[in-house]
C-alpha atoms as a PDB file:
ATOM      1  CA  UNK A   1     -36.502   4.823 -63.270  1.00  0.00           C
ATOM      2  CA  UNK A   2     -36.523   5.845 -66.920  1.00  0.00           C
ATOM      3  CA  UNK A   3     -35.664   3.211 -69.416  1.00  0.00           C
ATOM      4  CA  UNK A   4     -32.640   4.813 -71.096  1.00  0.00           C
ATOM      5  CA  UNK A   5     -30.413   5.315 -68.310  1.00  0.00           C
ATOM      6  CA  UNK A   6     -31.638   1.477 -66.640  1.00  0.00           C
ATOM      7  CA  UNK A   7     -28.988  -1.537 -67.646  1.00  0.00           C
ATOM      8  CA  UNK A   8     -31.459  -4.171 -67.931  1.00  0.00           C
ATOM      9  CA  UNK A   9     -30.711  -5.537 -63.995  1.00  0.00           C
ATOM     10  CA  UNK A  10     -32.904  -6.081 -61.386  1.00  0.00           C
ATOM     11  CA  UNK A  11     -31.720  -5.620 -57.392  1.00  0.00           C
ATOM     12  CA  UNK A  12     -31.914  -8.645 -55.375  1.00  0.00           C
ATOM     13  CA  UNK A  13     -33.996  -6.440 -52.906  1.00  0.00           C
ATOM     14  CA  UNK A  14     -36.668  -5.916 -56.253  1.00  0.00           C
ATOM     15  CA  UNK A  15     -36.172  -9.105 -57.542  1.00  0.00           C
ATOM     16  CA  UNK A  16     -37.981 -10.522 -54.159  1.00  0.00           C
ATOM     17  CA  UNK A  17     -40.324  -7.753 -54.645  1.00  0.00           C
ATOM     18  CA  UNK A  18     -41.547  -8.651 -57.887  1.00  0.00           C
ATOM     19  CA  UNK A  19     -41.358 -12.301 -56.993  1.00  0.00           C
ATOM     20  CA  UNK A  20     -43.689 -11.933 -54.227  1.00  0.00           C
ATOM     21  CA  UNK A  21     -46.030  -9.503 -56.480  1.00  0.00           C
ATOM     22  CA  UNK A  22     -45.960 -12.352 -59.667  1.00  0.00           C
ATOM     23  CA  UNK A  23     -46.531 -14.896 -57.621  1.00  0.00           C
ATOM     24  CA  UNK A  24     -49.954 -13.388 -56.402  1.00  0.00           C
ATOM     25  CA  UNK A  25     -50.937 -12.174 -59.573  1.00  0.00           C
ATOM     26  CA  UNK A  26     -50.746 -15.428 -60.781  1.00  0.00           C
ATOM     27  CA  UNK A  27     -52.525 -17.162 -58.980  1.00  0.00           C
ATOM     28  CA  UNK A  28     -55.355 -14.396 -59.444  1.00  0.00           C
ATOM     29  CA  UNK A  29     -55.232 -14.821 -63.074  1.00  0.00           C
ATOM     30  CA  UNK A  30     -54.356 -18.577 -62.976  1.00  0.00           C
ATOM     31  CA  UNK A  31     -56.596 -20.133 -60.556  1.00  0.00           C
ATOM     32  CA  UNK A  32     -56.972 -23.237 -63.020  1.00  0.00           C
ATOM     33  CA  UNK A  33     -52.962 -24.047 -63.091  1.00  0.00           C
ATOM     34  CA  UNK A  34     -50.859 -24.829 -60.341  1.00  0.00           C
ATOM     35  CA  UNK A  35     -49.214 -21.771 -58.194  1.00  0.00           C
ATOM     36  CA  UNK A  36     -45.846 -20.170 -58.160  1.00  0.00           C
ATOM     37  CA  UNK A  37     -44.677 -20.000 -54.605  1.00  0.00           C
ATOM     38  CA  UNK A  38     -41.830 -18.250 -52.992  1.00  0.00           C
ATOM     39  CA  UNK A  39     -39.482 -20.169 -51.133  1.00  0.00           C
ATOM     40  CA  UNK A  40     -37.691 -18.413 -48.389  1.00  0.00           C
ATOM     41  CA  UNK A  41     -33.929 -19.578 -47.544  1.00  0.00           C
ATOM     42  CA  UNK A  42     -30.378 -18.824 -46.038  1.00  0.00           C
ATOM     43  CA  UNK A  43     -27.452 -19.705 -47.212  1.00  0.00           C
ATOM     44  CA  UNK A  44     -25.795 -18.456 -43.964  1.00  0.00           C
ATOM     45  CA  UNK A  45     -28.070 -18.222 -41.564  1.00  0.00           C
ATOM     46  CA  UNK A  46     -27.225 -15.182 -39.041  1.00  0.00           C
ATOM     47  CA  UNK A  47     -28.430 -11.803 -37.469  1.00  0.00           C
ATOM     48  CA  UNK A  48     -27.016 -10.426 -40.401  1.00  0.00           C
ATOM     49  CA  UNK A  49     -28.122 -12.383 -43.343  1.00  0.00           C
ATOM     50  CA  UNK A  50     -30.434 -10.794 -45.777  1.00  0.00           C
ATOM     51  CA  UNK A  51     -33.203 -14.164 -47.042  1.00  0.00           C
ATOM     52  CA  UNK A  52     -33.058 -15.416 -50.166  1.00  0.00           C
ATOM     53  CA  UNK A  53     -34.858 -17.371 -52.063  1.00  0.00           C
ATOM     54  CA  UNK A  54     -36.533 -18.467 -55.257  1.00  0.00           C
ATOM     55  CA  UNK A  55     -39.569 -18.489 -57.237  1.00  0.00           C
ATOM     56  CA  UNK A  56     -41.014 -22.436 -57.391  1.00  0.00           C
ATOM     57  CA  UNK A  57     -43.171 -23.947 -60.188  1.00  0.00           C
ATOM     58  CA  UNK A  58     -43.376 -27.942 -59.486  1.00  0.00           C
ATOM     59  CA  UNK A  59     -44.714 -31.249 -60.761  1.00  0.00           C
ATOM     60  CA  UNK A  60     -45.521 -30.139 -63.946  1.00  0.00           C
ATOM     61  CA  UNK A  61     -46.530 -31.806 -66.855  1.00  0.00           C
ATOM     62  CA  UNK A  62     -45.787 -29.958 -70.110  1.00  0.00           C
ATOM     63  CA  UNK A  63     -47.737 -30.630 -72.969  1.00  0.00           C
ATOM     64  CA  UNK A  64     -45.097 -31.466 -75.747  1.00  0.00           C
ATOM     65  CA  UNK A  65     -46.171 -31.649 -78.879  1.00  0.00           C
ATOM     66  CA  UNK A  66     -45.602 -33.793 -81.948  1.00  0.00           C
ATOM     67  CA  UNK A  67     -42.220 -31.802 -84.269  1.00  0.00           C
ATOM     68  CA  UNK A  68     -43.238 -33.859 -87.539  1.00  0.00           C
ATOM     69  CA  UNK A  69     -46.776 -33.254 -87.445  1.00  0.00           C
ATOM     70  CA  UNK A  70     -45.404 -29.321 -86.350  1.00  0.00           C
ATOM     71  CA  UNK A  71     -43.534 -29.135 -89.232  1.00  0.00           C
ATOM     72  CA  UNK A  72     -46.277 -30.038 -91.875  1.00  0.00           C
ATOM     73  CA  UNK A  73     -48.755 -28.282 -90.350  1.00  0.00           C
ATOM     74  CA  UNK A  74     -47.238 -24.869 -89.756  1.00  0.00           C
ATOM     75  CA  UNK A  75     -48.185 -23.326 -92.509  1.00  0.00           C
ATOM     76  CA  UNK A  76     -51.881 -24.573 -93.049  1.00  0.00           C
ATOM     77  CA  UNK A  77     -52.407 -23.696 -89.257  1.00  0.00           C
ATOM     78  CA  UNK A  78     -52.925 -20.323 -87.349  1.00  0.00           C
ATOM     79  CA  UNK A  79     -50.771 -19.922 -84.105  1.00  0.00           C
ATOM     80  CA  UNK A  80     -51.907 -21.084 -81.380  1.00  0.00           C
ATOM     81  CA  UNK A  81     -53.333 -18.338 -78.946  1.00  0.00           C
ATOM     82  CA  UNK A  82     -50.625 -17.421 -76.084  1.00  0.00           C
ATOM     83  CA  UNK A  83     -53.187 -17.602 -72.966  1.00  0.00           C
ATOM     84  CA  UNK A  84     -53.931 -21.850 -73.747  1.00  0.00           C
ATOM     85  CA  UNK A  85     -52.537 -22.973 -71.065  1.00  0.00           C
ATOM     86  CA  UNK A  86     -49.686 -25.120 -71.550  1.00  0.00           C
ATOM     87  CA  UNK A  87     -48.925 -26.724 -67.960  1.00  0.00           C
ATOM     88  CA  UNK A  88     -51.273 -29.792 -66.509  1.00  0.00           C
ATOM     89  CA  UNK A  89     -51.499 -31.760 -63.883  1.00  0.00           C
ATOM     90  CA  UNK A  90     -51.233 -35.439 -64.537  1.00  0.00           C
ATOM     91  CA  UNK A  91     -51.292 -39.144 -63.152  1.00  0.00           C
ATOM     92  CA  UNK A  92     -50.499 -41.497 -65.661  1.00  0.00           C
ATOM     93  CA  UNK A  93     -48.243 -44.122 -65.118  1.00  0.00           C
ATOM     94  CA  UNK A  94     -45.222 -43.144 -67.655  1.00  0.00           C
ATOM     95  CA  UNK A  95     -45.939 -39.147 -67.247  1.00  0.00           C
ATOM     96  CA  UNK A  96     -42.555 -36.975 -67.044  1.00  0.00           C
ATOM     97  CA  UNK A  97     -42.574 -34.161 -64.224  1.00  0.00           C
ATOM     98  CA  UNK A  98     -40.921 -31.070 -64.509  1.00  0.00           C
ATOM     99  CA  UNK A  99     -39.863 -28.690 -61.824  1.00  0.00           C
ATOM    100  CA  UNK A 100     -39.220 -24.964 -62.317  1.00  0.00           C
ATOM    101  CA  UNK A 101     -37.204 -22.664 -60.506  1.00  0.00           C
ATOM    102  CA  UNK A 102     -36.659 -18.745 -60.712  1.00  0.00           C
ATOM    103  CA  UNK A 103     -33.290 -17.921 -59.063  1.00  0.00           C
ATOM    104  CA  UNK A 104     -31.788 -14.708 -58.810  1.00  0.00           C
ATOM    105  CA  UNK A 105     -28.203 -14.445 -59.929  1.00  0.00           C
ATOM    106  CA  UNK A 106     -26.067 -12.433 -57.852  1.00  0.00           C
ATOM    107  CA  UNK A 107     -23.354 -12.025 -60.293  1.00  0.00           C
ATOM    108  CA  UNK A 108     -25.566 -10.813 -63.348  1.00  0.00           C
ATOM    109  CA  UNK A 109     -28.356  -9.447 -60.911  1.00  0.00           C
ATOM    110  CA  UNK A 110     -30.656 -10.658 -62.985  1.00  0.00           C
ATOM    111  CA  UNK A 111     -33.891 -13.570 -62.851  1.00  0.00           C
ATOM    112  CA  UNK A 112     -32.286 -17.394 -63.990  1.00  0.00           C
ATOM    113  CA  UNK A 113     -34.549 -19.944 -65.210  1.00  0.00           C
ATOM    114  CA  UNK A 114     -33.520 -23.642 -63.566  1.00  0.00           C
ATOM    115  CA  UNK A 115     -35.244 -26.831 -64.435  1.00  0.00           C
ATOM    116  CA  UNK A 116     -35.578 -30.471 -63.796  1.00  0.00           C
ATOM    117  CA  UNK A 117     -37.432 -33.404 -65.178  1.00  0.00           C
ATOM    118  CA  UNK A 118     -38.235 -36.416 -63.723  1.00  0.00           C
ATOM    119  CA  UNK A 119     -40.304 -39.762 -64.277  1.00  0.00           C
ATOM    120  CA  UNK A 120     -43.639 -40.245 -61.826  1.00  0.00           C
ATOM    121  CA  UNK A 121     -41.016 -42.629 -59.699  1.00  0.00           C
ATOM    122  CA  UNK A 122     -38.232 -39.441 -59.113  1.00  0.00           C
ATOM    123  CA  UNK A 123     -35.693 -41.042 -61.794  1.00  0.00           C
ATOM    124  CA  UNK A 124     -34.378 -38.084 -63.519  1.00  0.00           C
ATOM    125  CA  UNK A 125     -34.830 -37.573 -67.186  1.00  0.00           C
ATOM    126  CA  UNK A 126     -31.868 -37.699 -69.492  1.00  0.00           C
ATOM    127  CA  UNK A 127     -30.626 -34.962 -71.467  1.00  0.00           C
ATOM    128  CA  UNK A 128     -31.999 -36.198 -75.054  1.00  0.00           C
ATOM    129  CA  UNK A 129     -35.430 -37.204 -73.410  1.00  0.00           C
ATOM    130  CA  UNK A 130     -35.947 -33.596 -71.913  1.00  0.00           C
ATOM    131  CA  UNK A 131     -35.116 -32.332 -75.293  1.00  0.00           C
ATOM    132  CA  UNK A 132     -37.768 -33.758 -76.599  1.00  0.00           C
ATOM    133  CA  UNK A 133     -40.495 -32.155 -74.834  1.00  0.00           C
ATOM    134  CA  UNK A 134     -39.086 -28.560 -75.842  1.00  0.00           C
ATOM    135  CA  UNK A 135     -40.331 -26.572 -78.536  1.00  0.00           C
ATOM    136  CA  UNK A 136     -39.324 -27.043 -81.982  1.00  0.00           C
ATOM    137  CA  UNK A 137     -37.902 -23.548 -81.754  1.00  0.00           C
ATOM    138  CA  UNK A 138     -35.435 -24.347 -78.564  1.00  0.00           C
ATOM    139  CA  UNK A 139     -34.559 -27.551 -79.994  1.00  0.00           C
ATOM    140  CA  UNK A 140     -33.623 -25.442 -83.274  1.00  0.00           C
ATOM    141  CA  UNK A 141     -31.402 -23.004 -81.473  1.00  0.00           C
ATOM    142  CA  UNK A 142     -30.054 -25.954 -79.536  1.00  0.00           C
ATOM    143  CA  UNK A 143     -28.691 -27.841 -81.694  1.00  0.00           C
ATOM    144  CA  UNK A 144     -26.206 -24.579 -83.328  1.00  0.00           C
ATOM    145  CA  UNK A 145     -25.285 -23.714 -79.013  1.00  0.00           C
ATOM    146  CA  UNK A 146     -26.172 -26.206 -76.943  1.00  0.00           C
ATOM    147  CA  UNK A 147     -24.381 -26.274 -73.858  1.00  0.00           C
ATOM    148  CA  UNK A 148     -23.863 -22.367 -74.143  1.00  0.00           C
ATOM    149  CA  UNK A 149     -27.887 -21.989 -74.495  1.00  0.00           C
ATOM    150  CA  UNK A 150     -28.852 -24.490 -71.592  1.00  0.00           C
ATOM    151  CA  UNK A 151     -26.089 -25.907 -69.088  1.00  0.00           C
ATOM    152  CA  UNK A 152     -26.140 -27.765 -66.196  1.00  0.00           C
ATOM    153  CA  UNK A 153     -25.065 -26.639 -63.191  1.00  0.00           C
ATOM    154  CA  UNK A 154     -25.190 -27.255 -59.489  1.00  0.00           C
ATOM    155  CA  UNK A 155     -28.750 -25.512 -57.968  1.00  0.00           C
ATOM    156  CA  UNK A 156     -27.469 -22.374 -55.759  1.00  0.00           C
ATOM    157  CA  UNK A 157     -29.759 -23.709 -52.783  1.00  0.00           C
ATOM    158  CA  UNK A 158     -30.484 -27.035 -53.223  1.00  0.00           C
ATOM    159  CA  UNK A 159     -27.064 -27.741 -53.987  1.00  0.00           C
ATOM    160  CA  UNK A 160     -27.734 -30.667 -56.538  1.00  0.00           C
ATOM    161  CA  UNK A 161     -27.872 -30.567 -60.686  1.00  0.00           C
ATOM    162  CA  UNK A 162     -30.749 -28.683 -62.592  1.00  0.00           C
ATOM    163  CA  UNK A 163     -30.065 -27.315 -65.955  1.00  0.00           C
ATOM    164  CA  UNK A 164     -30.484 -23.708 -66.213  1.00  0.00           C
ATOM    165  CA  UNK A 165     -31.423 -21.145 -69.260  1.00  0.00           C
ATOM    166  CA  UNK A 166     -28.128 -19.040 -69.255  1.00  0.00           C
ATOM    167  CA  UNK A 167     -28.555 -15.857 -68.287  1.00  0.00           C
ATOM    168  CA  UNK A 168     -25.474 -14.225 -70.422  1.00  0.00           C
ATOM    169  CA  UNK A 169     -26.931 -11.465 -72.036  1.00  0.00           C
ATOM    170  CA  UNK A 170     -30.843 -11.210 -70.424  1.00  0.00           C
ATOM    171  CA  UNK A 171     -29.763  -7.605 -68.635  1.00  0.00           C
ATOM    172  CA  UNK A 172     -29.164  -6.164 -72.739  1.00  0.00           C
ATOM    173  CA  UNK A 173     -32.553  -7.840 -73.512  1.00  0.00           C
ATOM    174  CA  UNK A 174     -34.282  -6.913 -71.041  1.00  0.00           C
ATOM    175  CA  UNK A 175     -33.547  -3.510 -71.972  1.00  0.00           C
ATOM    176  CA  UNK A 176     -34.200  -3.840 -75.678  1.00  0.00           C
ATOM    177  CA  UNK A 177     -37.446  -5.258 -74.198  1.00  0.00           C
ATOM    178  CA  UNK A 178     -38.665  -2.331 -72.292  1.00  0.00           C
ATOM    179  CA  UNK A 179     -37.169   0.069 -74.879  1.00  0.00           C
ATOM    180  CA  UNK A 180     -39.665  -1.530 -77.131  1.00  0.00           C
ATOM    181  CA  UNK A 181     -42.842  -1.625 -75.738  1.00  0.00           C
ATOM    182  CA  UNK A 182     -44.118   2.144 -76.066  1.00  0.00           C
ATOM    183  CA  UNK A 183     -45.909   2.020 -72.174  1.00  0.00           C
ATOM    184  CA  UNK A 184     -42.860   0.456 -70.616  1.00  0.00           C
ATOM    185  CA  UNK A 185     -41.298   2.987 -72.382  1.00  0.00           C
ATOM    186  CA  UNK A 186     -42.847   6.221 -71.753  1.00  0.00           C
ATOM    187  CA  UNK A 187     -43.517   5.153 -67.968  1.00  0.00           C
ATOM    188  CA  UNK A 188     -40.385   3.973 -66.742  1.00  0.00           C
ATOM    189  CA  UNK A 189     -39.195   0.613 -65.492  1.00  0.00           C
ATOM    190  CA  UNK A 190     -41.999  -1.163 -62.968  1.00  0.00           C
ATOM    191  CA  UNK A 191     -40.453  -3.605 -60.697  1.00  0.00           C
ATOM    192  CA  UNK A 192     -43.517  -5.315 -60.606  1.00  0.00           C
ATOM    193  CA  UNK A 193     -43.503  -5.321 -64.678  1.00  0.00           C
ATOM    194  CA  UNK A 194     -40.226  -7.274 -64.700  1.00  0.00           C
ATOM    195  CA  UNK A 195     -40.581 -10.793 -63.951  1.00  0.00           C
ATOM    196  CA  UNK A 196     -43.867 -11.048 -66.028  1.00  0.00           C
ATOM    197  CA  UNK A 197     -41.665  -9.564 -69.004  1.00  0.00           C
ATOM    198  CA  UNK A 198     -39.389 -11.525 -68.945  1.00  0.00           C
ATOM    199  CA  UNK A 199     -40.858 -14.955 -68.511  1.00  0.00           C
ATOM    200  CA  UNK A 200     -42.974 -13.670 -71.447  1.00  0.00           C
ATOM    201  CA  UNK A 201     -39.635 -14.479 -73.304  1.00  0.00           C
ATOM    202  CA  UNK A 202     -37.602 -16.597 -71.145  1.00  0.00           C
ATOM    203  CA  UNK A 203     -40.615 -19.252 -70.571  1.00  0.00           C
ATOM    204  CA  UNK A 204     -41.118 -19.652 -74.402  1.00  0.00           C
ATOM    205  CA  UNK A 205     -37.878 -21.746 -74.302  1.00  0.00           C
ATOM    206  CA  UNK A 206     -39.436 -24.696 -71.681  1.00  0.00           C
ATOM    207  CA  UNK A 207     -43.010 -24.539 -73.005  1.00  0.00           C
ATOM    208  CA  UNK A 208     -44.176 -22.313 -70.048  1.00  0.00           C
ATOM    209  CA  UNK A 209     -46.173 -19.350 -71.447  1.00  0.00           C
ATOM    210  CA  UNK A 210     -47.960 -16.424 -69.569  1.00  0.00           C
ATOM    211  CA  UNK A 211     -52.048 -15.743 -70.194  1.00  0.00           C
ATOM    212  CA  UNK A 212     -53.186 -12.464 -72.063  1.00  0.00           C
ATOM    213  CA  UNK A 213     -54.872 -11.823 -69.103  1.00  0.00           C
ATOM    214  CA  UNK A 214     -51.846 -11.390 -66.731  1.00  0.00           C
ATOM    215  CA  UNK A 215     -49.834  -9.766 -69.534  1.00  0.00           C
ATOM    216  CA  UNK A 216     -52.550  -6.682 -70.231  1.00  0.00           C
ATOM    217  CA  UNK A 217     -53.104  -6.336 -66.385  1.00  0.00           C
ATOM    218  CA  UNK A 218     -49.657  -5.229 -65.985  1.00  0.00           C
ATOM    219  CA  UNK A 219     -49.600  -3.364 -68.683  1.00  0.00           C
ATOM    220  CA  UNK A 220     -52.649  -1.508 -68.070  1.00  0.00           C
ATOM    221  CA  UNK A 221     -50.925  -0.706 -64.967  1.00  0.00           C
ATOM    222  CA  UNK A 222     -48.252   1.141 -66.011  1.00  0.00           C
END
């Protein structure tokens, strides 16, 4: 499909697709972090239901770091290279989880970021202390849209509360996105390209961050 005439959506049909297709190519290029797996589900279960389900990313342990010290430092340091991996696994005693979903949204037919976090003992993690492990850029943008930026809403298929990255407005970025990048561009819109592209953006938000590695495979592959 060419770029200009795409509106930034993804099918739910392609959205399992590419789910499926990052989830492997993950794991290829990620073999030190823990796996994205798919997890298949009905809401209805019948002859005639189509599965759903959902990307899942679980019992993490982001790596927050330290605003202040950010702050003073940013200028005397260079940024830090986008393939350090960010995610570990952990045991400590006080450690916070954090559990990451990728749901499709049938109303905006696009990918929705949902999270949770959680102390080692399953007692979830107040608003101000999850806040705290974000970047200094989310908590930035936070603070001028907060609940418009992340909200909390009932999970579609676990039926309980995560918070979720909005997803008002992804379909126009995605777009911008592609429109962009001069091989996305000039080769049309990849299914397989999608989800990579946009947790390139989306995961920047959380902390979660995708290796060079996985990024120039797909693009060498368009």
């Amino acid at each position: 499909m060419e770029v200009l005439s795409w509106d930034g959506t993804l099918s739910s049909r392609d959205f399992q697709a590419a789910a499926r297709v990052f989830a492997e190519n993950w794991k290829q290029f990620n073999p030190a972090l823990p796996p994205w797996t798919w997890v298949p589900c009905l809401k209805q279960p019948s002859r005639l239901s189509q599965e759903q389900g959902y990307l899942s990313l679980e019992k993490i342990c982001l790596l927050g770091s330290n605003k202040e010290d950010e702050q003073e430092d940013v200028d005397e340091e260079e940024p830090e290279p986008v393939d350090n991996a960010t995610l570990i696994e952990s045991a400590g005693p006080q450690v916070c989880y954090y559990d990451f979903h990728i749901v499709y949204s049938d109303s905006y037919r696009v990918p929705v970021l949902y999270f949770r976090g959680y102390y080692i003992d399953g007692q979830p993690l107040a608003w101000d202390e999850i806040e705290k492990d974000l970047p200094a850029c989310s908590s930035k943008v936070l603070l001028e849209s907060k609940w418009t930026f992340i909200t909390q809403e009932e999970h579609p298929h676990l039926n309980r509360p995560w918070y979720k990255l909005h997803p008002c407005g992804t379909s126009e970025w995605m777009k911008l996105l592609f429109l962009g990048d001069e091989s996305l561009a000039t080769n049309g819109v990849a299914v397989e390209q999608y989800l990579v592209s946009w947790l390139s953006v989306v995961g920047q938000v959380v902390g979660l961050r995708i290796p060079f590695d996985m990024l120039n495979h797909h693009k060498s592959c368009n």
